[in-house]
PDB file of N, CA and C in Angstrom:
ATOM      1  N   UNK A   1     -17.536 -14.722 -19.548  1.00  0.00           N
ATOM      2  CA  UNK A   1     -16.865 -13.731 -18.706  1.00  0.00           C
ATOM      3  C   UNK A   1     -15.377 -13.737 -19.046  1.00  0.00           C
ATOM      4  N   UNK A   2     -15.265 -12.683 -18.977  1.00  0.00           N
ATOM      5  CA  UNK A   2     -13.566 -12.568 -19.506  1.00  0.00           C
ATOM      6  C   UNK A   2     -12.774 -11.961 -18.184  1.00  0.00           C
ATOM      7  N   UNK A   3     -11.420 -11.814 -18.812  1.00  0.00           N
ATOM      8  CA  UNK A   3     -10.857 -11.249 -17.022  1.00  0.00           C
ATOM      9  C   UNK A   3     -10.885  -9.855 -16.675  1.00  0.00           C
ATOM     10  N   UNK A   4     -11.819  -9.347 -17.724  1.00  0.00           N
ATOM     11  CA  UNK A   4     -11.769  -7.621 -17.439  1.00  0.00           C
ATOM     12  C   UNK A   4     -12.688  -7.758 -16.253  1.00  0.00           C
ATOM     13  N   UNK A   5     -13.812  -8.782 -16.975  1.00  0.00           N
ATOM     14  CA  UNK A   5     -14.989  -8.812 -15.993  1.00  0.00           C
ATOM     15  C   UNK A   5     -14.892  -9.340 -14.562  1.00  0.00           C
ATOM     16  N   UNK A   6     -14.042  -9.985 -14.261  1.00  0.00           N
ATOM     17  CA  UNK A   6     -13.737 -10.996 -12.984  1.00  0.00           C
ATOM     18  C   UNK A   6     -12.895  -9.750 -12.158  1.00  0.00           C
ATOM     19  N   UNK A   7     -11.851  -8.829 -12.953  1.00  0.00           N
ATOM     20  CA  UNK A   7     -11.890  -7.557 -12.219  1.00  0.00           C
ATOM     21  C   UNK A   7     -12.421  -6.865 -11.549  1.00  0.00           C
ATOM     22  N   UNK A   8     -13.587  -6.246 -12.642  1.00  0.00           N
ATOM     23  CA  UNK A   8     -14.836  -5.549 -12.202  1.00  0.00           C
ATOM     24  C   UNK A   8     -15.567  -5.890 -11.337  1.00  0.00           C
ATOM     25  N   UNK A   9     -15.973  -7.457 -11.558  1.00  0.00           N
ATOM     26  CA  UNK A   9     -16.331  -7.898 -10.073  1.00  0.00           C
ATOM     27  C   UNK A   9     -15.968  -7.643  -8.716  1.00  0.00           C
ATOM     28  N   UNK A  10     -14.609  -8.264  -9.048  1.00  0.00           N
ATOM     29  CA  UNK A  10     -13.972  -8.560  -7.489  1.00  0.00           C
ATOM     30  C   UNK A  10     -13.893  -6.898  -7.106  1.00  0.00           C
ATOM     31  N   UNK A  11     -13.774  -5.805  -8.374  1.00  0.00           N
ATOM     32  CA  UNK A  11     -13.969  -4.630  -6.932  1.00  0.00           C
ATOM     33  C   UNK A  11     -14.664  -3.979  -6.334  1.00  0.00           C
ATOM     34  N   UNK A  12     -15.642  -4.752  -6.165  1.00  0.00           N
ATOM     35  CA  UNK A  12     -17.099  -4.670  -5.429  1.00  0.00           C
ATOM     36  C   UNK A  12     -16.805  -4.685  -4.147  1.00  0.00           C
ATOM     37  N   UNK A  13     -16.019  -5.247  -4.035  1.00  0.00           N
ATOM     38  CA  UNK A  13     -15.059  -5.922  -2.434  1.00  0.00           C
ATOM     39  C   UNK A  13     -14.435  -4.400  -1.512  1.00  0.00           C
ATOM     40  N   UNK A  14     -14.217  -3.716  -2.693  1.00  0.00           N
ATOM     41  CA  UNK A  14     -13.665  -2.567  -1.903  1.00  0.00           C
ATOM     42  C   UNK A  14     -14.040  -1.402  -2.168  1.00  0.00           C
ATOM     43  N   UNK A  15     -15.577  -1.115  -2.455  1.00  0.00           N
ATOM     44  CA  UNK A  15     -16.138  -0.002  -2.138  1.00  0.00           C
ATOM     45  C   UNK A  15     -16.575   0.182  -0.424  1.00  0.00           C
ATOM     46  N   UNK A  16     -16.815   1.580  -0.601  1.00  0.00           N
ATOM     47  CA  UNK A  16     -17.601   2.202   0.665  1.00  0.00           C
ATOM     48  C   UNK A  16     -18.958   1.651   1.112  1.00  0.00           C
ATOM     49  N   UNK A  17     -19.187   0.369   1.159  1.00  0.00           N
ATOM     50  CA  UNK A  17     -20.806   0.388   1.089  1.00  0.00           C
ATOM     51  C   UNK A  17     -21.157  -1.126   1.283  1.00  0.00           C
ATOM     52  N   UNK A  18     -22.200  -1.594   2.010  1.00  0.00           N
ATOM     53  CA  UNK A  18     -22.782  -3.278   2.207  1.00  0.00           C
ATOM     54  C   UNK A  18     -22.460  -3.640   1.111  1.00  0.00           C
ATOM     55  N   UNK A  19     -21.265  -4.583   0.986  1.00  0.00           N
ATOM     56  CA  UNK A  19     -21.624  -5.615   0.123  1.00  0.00           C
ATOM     57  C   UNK A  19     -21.860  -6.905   0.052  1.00  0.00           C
ATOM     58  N   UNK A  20     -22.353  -7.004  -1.249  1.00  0.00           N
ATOM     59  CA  UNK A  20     -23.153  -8.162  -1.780  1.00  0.00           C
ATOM     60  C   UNK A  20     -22.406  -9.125  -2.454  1.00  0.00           C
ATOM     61  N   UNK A  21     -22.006  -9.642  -1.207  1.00  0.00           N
ATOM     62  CA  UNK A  21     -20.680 -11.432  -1.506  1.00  0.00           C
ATOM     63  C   UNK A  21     -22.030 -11.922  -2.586  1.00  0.00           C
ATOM     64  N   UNK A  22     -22.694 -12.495  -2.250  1.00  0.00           N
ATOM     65  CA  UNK A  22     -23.592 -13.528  -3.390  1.00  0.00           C
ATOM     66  C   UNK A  22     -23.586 -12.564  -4.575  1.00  0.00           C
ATOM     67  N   UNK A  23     -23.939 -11.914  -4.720  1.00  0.00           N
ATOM     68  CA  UNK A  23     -23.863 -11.788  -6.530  1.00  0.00           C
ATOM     69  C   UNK A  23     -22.552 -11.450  -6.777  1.00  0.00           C
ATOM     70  N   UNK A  24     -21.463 -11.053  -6.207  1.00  0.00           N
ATOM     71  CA  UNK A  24     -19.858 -11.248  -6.394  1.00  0.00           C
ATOM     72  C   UNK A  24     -19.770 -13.001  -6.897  1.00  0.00           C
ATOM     73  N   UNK A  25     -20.131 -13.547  -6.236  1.00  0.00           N
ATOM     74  CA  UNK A  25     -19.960 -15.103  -6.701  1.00  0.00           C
ATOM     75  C   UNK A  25     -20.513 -15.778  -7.855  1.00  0.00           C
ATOM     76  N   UNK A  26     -22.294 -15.003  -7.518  1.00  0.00           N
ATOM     77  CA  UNK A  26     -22.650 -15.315  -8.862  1.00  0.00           C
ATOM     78  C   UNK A  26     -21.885 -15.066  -9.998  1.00  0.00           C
ATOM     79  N   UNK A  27     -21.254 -13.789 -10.282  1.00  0.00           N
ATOM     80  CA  UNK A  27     -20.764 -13.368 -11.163  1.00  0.00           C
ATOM     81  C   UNK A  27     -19.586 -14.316 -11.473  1.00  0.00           C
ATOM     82  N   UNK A  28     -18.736 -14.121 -10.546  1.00  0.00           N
ATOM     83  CA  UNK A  28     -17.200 -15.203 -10.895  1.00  0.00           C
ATOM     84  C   UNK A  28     -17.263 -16.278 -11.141  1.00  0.00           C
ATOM     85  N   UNK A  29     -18.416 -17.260 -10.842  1.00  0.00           N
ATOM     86  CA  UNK A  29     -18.246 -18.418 -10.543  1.00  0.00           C
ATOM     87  C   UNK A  29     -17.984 -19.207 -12.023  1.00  0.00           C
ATOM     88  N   UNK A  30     -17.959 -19.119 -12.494  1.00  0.00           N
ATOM     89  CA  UNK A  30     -17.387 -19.294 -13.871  1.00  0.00           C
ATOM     90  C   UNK A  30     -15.816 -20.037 -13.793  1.00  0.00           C
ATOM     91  N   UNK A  31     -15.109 -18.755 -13.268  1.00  0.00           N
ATOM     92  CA  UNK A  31     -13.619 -19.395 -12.515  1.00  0.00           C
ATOM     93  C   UNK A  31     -13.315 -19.937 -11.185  1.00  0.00           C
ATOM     94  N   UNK A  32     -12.213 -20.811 -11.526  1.00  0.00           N
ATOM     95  CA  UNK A  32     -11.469 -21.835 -10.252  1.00  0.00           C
ATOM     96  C   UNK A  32     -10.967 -20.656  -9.046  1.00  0.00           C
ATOM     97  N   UNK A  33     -11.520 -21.124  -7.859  1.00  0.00           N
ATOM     98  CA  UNK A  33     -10.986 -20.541  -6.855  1.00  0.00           C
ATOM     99  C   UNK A  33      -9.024 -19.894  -6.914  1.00  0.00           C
ATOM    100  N   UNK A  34      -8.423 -20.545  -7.391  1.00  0.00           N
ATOM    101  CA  UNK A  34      -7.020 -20.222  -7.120  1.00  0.00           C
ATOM    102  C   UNK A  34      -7.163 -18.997  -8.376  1.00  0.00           C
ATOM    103  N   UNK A  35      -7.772 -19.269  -9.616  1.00  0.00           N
ATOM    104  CA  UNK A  35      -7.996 -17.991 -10.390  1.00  0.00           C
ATOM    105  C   UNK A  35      -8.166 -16.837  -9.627  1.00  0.00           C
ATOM    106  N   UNK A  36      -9.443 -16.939  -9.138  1.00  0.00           N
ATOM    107  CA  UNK A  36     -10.102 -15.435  -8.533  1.00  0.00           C
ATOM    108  C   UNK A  36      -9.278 -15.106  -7.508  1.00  0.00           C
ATOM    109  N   UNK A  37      -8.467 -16.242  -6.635  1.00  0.00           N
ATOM    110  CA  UNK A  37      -7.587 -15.473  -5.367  1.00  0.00           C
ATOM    111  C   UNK A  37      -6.332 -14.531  -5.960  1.00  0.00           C
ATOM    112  N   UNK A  38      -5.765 -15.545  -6.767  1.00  0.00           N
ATOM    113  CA  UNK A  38      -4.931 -14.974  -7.538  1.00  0.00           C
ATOM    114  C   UNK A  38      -5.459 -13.454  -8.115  1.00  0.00           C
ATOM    115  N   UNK A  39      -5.682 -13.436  -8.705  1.00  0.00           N
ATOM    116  CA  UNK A  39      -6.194 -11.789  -9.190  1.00  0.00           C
ATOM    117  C   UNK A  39      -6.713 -11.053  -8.885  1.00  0.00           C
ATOM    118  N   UNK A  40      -7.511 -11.529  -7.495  1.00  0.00           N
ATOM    119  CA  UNK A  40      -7.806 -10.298  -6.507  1.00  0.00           C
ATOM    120  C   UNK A  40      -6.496 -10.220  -5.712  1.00  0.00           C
ATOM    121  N   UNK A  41      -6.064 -11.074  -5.238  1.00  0.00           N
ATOM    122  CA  UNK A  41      -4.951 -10.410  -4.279  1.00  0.00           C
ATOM    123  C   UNK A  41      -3.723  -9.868  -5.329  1.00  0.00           C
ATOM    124  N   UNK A  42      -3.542 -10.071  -6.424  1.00  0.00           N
ATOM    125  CA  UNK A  42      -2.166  -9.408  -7.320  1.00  0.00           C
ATOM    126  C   UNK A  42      -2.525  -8.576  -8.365  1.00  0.00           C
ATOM    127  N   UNK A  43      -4.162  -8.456  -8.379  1.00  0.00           N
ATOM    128  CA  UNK A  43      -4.088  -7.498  -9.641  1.00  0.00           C
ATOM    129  C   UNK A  43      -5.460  -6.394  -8.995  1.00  0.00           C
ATOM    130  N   UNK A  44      -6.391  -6.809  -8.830  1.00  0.00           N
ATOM    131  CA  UNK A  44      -7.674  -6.132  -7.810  1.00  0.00           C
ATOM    132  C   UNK A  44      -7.189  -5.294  -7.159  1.00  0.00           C
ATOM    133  N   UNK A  45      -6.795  -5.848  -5.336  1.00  0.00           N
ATOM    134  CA  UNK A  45      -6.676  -5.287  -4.169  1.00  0.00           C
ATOM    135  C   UNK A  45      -5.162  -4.006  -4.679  1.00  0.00           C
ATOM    136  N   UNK A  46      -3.934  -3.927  -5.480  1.00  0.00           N
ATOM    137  CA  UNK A  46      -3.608  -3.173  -5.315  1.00  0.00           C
ATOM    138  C   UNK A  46      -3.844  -2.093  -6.042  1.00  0.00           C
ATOM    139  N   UNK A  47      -4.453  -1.984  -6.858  1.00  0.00           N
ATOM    140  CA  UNK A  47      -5.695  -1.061  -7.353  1.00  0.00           C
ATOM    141  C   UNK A  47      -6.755  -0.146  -6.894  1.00  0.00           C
ATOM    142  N   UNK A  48      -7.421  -1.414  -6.047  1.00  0.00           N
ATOM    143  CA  UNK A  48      -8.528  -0.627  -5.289  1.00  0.00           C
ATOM    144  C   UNK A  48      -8.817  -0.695  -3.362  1.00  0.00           C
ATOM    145  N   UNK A  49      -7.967  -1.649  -3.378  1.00  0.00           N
ATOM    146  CA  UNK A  49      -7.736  -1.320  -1.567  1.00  0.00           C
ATOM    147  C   UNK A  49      -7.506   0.080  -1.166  1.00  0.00           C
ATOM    148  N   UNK A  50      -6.924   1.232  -2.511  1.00  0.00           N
ATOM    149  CA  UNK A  50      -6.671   2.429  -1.943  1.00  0.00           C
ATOM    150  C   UNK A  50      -7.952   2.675  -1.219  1.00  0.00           C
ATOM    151  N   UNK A  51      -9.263   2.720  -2.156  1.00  0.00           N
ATOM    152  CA  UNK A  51     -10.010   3.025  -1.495  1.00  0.00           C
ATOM    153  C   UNK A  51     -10.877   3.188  -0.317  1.00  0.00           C
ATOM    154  N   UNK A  52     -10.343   1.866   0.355  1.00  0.00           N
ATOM    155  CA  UNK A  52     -11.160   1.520   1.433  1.00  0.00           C
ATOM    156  C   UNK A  52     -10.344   1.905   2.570  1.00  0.00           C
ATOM    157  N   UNK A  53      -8.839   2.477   2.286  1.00  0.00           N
ATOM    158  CA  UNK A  53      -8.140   2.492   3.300  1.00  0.00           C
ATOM    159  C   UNK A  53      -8.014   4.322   3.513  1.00  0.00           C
ATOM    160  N   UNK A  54      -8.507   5.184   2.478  1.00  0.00           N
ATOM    161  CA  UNK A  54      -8.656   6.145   2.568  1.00  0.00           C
ATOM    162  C   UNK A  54      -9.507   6.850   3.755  1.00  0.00           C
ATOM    163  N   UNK A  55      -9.054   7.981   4.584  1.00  0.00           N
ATOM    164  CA  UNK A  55     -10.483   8.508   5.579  1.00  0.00           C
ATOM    165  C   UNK A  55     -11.804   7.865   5.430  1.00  0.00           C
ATOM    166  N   UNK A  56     -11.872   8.768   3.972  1.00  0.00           N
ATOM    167  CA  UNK A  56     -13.014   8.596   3.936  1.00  0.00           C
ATOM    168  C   UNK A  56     -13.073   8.408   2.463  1.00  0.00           C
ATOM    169  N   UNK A  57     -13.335   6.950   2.280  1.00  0.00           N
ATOM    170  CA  UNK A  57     -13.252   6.587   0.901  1.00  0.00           C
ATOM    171  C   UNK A  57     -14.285   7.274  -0.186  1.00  0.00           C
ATOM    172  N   UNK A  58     -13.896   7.344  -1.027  1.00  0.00           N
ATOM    173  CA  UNK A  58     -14.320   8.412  -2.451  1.00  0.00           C
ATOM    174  C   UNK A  58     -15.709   7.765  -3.292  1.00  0.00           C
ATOM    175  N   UNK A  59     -15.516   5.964  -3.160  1.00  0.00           N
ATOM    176  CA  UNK A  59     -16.227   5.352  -4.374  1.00  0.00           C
ATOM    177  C   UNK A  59     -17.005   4.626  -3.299  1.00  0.00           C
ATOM    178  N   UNK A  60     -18.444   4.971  -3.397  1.00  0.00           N
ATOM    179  CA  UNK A  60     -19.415   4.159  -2.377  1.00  0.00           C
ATOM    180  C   UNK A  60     -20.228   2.945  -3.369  1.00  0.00           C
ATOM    181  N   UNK A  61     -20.309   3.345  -4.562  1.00  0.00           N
ATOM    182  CA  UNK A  61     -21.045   2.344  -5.644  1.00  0.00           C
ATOM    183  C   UNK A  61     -20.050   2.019  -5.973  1.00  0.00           C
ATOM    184  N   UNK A  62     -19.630   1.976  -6.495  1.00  0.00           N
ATOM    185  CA  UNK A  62     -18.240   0.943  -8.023  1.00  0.00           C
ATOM    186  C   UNK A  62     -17.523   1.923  -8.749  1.00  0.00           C
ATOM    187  N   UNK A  63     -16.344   1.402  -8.635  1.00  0.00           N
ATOM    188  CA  UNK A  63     -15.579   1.674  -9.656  1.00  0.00           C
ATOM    189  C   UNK A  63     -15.789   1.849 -11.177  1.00  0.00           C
ATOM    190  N   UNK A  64     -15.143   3.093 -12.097  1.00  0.00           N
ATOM    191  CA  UNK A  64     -15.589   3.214 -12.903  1.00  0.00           C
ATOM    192  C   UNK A  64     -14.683   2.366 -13.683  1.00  0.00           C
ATOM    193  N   UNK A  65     -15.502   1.497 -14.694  1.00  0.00           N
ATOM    194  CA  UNK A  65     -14.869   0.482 -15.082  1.00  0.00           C
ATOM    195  C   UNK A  65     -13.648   0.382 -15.930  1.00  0.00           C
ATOM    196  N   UNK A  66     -14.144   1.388 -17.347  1.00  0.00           N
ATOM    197  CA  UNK A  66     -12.750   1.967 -17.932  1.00  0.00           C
ATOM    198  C   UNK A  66     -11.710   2.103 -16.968  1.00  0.00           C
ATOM    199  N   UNK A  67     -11.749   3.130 -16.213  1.00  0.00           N
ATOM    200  CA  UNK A  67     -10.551   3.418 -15.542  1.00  0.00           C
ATOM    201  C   UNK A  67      -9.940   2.078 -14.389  1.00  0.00           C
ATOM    202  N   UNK A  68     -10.572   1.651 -14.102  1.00  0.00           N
ATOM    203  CA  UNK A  68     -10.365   1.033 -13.521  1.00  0.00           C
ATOM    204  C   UNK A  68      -9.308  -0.748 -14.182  1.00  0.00           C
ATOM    205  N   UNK A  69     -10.189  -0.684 -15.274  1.00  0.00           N
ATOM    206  CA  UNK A  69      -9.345  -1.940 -16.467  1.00  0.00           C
ATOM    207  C   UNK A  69      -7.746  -1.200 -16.322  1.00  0.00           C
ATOM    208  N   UNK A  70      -7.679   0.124 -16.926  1.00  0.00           N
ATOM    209  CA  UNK A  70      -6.716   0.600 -17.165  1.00  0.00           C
ATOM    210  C   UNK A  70      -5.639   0.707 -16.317  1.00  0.00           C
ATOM    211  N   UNK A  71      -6.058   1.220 -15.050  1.00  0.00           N
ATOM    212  CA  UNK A  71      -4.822   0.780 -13.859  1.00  0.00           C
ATOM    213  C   UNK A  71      -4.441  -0.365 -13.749  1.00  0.00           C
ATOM    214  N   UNK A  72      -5.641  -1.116 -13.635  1.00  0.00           N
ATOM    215  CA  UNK A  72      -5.063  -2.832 -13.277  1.00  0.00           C
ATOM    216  C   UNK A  72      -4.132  -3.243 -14.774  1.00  0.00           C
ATOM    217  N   UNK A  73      -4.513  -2.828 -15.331  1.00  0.00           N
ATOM    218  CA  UNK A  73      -3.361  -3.395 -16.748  1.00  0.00           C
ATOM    219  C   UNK A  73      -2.160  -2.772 -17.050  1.00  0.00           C
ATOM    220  N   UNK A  74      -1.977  -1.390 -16.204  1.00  0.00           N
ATOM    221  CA  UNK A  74      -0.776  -0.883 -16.103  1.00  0.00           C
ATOM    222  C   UNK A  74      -0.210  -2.147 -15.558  1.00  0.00           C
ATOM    223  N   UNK A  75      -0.031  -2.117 -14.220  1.00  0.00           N
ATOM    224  CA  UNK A  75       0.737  -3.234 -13.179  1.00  0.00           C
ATOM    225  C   UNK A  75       0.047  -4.713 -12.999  1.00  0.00           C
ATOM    226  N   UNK A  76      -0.785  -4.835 -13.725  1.00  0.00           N
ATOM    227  CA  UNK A  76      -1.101  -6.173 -13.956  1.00  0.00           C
ATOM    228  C   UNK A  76      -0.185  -7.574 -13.981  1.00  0.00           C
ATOM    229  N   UNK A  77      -0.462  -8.722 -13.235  1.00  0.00           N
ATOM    230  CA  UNK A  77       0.669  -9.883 -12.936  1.00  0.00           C
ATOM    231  C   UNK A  77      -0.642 -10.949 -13.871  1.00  0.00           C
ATOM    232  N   UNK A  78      -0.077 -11.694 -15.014  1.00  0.00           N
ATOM    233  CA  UNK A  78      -0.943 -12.228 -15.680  1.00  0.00           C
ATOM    234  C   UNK A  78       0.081 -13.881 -15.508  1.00  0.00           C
ATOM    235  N   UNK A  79       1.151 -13.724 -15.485  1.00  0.00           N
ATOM    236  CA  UNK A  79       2.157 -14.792 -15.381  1.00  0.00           C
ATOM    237  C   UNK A  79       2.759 -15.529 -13.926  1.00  0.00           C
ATOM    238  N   UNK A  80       2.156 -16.265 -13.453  1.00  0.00           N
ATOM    239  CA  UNK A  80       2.109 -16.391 -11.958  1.00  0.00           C
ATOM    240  C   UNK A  80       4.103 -16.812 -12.277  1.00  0.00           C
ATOM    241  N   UNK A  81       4.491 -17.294 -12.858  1.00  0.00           N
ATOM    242  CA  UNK A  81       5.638 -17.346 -12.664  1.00  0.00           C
ATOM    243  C   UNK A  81       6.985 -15.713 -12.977  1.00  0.00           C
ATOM    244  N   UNK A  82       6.190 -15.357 -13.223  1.00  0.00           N
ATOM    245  CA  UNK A  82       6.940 -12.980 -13.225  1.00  0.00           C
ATOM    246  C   UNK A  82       6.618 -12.735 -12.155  1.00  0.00           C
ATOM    247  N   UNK A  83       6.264 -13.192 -10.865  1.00  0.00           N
ATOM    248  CA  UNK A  83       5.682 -12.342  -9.869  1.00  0.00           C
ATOM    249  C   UNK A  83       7.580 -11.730  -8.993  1.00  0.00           C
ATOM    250  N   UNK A  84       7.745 -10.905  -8.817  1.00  0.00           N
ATOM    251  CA  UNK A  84       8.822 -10.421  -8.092  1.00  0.00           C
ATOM    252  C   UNK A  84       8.211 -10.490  -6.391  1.00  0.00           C
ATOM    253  N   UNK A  85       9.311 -10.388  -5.958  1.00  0.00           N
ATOM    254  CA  UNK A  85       9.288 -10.935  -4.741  1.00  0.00           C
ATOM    255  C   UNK A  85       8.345  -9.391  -4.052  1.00  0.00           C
ATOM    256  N   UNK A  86       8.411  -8.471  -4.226  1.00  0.00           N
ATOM    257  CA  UNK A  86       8.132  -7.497  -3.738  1.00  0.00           C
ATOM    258  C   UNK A  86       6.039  -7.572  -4.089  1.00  0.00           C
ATOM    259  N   UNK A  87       5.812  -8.063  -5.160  1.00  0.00           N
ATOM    260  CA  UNK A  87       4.505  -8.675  -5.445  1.00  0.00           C
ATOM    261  C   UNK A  87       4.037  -9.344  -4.609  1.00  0.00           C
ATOM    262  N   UNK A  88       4.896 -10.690  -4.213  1.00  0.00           N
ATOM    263  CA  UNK A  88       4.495 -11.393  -3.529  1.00  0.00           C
ATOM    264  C   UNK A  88       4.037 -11.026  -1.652  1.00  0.00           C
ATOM    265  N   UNK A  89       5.116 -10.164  -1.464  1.00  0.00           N
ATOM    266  CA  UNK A  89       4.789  -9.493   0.030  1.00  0.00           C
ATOM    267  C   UNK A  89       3.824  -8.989  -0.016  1.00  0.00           C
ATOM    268  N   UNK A  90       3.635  -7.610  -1.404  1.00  0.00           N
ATOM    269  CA  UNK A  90       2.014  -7.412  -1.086  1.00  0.00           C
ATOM    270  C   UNK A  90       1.253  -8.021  -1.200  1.00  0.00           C
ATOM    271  N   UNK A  91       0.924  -9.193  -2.046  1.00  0.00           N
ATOM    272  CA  UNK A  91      -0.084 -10.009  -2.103  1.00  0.00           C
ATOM    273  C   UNK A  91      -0.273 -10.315  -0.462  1.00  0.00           C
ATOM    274  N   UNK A  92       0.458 -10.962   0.301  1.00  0.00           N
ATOM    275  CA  UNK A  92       0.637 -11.560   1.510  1.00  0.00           C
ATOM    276  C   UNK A  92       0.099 -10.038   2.548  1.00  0.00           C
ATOM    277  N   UNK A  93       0.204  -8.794   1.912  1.00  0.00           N
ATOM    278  CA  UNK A  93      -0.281  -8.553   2.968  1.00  0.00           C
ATOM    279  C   UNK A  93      -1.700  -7.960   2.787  1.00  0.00           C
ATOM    280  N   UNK A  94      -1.688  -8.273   1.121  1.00  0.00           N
ATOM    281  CA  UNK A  94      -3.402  -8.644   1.106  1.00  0.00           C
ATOM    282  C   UNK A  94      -4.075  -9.228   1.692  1.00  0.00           C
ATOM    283  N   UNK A  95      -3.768 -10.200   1.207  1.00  0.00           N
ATOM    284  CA  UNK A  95      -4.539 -11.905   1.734  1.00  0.00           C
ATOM    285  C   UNK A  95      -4.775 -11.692   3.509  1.00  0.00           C
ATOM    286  N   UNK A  96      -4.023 -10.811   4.190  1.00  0.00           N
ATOM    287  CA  UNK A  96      -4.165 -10.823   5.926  1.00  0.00           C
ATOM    288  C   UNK A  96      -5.139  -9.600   5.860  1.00  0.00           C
ATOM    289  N   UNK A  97      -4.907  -8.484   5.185  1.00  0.00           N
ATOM    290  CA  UNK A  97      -5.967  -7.519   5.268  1.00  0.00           C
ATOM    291  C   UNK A  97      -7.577  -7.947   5.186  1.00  0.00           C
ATOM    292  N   UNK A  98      -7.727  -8.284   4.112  1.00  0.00           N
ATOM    293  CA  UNK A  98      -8.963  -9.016   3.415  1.00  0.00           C
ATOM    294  C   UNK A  98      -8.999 -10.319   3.857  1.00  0.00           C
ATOM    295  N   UNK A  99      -8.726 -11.212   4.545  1.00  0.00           N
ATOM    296  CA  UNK A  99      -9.248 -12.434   5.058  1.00  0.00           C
ATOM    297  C   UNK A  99     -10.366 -12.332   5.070  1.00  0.00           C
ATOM    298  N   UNK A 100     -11.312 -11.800   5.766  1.00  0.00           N
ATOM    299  CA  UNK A 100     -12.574 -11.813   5.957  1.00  0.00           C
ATOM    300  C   UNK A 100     -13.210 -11.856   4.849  1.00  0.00           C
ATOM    301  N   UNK A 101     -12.752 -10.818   3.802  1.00  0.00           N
ATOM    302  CA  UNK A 101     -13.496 -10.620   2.954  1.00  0.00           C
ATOM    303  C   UNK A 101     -13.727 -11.894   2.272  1.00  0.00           C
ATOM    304  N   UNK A 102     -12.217 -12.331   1.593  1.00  0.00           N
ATOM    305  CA  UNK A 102     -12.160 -13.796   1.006  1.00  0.00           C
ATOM    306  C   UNK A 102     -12.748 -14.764   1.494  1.00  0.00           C
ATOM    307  N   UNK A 103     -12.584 -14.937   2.528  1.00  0.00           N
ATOM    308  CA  UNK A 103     -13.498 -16.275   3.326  1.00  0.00           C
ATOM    309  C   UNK A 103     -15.299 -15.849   3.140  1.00  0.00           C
ATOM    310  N   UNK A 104     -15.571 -14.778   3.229  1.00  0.00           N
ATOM    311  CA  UNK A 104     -17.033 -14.490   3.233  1.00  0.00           C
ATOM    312  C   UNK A 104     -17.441 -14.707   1.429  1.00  0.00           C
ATOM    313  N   UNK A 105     -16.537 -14.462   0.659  1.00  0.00           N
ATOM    314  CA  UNK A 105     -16.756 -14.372  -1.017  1.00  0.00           C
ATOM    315  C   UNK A 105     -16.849 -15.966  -1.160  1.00  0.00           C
ATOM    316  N   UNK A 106     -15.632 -16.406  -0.751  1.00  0.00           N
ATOM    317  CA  UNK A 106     -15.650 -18.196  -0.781  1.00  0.00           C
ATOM    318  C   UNK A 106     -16.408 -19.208  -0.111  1.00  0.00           C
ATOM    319  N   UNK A 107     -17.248 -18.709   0.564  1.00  0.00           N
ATOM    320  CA  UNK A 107     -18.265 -19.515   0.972  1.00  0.00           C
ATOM    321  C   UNK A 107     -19.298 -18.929   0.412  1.00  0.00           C
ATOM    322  N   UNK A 108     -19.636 -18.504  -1.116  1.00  0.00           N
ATOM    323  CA  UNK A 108     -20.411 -18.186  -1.721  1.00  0.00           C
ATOM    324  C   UNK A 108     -20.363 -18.906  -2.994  1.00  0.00           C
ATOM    325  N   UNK A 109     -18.718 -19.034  -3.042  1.00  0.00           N
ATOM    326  CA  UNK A 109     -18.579 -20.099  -4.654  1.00  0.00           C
ATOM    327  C   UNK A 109     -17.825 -21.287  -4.504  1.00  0.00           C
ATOM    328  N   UNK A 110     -18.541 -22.027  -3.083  1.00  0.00           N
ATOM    329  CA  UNK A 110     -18.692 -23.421  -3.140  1.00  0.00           C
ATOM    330  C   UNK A 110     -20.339 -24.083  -3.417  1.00  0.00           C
TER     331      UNK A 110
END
């Protein structure tokens, strides 16, 4: 698994639709927890949280993957030490949005 794929995964998290924490885990589990938090909350969620926060969100299955690589690699944070402070707030106000989510994903890849 590479990190396009640990992307693709994690934005399973923010479609329109039941999801399926266990095969999200299956999939990642490959990588260390501080990996996957890290890149869902600084490279994932500001990507695709649009969606879920929309009326009425657009993408009920998944993201299309091309496009989806491609945004996240526009603004992509690959260097935990480049993060600007303005990164870091959103991350933080990831991590409070999605709590649930994270805690429900992480008790899947212990």
């Amino acid at each position: 698994m590479n990190i396009e794929d640990l992307w693709f995964s994690l934005s399973f998290l923010f479609i329109d639709n039941e999801i399926d924490y266990k095969s999200i885990a299956n999939e990642i589990s490959a990588y260390d927890l501080d990996t996957i938090e890290f890149h869902l909350f600084y490279n994932v969620a500001p990507v695709c949280s649009i969606n879920i926060e929309q009326t009425i969100p657009t993408i009920w299955t998944g993201f299309n993957r091309t496009e989806l690589i491609q945004d996240i690699k526009k603004n992509s944070v690959m260097d935990k030490n480049k993060i600007t402070l303005k990164r870091k707030i959103y991350a933080t106000l990831y991590r409070y949005k999605y709590r649930n989510d994270w805690n429900i994903l992480k008790s899947y890849l212990h």
